[in-house]
C-alpha atoms as a PDB file:
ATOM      1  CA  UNK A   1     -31.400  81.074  -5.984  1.00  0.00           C
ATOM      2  CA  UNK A   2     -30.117  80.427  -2.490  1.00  0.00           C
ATOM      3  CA  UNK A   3     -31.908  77.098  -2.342  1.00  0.00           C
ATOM      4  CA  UNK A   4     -29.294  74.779  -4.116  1.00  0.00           C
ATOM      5  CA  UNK A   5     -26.390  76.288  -2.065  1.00  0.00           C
ATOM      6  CA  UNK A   6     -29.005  75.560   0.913  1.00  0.00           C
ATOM      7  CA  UNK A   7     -29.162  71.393  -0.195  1.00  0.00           C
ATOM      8  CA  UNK A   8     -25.310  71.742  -1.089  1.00  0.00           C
ATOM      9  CA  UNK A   9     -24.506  72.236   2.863  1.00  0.00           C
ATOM     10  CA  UNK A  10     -27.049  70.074   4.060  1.00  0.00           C
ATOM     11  CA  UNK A  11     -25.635  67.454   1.685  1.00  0.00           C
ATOM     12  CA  UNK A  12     -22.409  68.113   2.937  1.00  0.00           C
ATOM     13  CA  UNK A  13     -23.172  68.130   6.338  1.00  0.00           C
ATOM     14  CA  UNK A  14     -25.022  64.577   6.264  1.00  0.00           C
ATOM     15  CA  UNK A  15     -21.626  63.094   5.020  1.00  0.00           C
ATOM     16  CA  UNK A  16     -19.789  64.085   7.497  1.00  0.00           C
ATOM     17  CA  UNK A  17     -21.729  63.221  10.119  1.00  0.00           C
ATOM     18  CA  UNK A  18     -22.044  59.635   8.299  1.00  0.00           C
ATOM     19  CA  UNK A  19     -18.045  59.839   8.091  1.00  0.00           C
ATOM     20  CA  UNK A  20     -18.228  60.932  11.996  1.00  0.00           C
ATOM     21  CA  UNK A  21     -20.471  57.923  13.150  1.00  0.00           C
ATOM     22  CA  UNK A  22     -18.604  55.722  10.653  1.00  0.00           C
ATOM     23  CA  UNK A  23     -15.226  56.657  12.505  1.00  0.00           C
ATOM     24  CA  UNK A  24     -17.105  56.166  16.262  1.00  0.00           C
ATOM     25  CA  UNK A  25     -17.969  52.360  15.590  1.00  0.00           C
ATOM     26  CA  UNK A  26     -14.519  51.973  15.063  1.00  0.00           C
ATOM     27  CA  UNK A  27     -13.114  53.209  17.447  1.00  0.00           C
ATOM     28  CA  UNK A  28     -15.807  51.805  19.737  1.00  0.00           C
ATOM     29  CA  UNK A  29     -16.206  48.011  18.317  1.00  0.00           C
ATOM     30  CA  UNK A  30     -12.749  46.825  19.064  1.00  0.00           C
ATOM     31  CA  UNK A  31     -13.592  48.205  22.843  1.00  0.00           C
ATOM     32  CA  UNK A  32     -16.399  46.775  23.457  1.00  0.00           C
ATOM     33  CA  UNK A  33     -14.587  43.618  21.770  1.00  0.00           C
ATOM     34  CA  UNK A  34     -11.234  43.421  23.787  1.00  0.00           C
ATOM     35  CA  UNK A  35     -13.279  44.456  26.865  1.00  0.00           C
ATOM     36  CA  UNK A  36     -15.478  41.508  26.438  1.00  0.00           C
ATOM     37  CA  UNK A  37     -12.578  38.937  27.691  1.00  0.00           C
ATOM     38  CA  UNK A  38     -11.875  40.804  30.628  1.00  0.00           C
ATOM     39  CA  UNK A  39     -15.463  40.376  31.669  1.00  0.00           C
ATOM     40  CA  UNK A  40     -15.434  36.850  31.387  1.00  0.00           C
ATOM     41  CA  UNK A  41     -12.038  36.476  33.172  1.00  0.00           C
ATOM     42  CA  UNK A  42     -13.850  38.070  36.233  1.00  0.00           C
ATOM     43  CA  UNK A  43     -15.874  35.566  37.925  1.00  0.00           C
ATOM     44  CA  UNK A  44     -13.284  32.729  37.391  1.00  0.00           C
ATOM     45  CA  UNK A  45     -10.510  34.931  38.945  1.00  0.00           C
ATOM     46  CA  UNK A  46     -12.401  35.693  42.028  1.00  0.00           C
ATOM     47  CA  UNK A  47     -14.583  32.586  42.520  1.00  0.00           C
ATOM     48  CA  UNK A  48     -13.903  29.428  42.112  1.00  0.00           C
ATOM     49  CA  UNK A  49     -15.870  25.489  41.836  1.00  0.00           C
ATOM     50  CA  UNK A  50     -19.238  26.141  42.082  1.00  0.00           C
ATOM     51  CA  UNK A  51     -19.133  29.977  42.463  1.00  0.00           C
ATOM     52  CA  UNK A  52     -17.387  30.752  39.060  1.00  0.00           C
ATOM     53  CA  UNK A  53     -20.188  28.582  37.537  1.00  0.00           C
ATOM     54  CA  UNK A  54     -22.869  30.757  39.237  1.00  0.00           C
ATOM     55  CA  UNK A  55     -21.430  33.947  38.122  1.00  0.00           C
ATOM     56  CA  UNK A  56     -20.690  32.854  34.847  1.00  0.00           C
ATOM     57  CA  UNK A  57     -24.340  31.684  34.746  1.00  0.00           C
ATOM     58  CA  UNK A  58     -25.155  35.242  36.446  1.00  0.00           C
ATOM     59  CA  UNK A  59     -23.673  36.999  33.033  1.00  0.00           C
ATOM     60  CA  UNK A  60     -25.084  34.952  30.980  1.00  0.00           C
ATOM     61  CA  UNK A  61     -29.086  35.211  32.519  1.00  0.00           C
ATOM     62  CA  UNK A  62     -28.011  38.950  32.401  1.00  0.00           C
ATOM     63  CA  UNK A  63     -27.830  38.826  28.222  1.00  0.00           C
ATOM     64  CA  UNK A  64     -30.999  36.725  28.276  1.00  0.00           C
ATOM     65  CA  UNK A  65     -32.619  39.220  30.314  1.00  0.00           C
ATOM     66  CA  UNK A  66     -31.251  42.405  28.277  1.00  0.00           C
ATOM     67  CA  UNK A  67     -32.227  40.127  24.886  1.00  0.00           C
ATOM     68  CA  UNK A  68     -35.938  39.496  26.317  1.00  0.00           C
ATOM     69  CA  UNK A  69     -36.531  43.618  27.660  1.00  0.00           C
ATOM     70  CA  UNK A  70     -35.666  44.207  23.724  1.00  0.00           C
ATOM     71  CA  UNK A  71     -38.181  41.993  22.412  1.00  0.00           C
ATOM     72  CA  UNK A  72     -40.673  43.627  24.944  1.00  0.00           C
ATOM     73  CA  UNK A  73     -39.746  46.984  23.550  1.00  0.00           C
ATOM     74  CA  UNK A  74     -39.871  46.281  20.188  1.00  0.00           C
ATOM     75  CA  UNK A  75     -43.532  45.129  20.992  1.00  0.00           C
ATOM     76  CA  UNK A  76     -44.327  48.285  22.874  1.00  0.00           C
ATOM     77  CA  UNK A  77     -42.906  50.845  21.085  1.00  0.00           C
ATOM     78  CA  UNK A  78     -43.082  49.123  17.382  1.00  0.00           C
ATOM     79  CA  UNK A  79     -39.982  48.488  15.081  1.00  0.00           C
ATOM     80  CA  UNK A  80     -39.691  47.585  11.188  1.00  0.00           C
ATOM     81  CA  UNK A  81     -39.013  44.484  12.473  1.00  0.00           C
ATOM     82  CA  UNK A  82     -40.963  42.372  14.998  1.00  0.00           C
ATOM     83  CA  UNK A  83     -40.359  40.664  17.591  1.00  0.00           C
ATOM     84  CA  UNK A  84     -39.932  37.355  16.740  1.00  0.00           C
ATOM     85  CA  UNK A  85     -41.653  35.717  19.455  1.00  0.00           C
END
């Protein structure tokens, strides 16, 4: 008889763990947003001409590089969805 009490808990510990990660992205999405201009500000502010093109250039080969490991990963270690490459 202890066995619906048993899926009770677990049923109520699933939603607020949902409710927990729910309440993390956001808090954490509108960081990672308003950090985002910041980070772009950077290589302008302390380069200029020539140099603030090659670091913005620098960030941007940077995502390409982070978007092409995933792909690789995907591949490797398999994913519902596939790389699309």
């Amino acid at each position: 008889m202890w066995l619906p009490c048993y899926n009770a808990w677990l049923l109520v510990l699933l939603l607020v763990l949902v409710l927990l990660l729910v309440l993390a992205c956001c808090i954490a999405v509108p960081g990672v947003t308003a950090s985002q201009a910041v980070f772009w500000r950077l290589p302008t502010r302390y380069l200029t001409g020539t140099g603030a093109a090659s670091g913005i250039a620098f960030i941007v080969s940077i995502g390409n590089l982070g978007a092409l490991v995933k792909a690789f990963a995907d591949a490797l270690f398999g994913s519902p969805t596939r790389a699309s490459w």
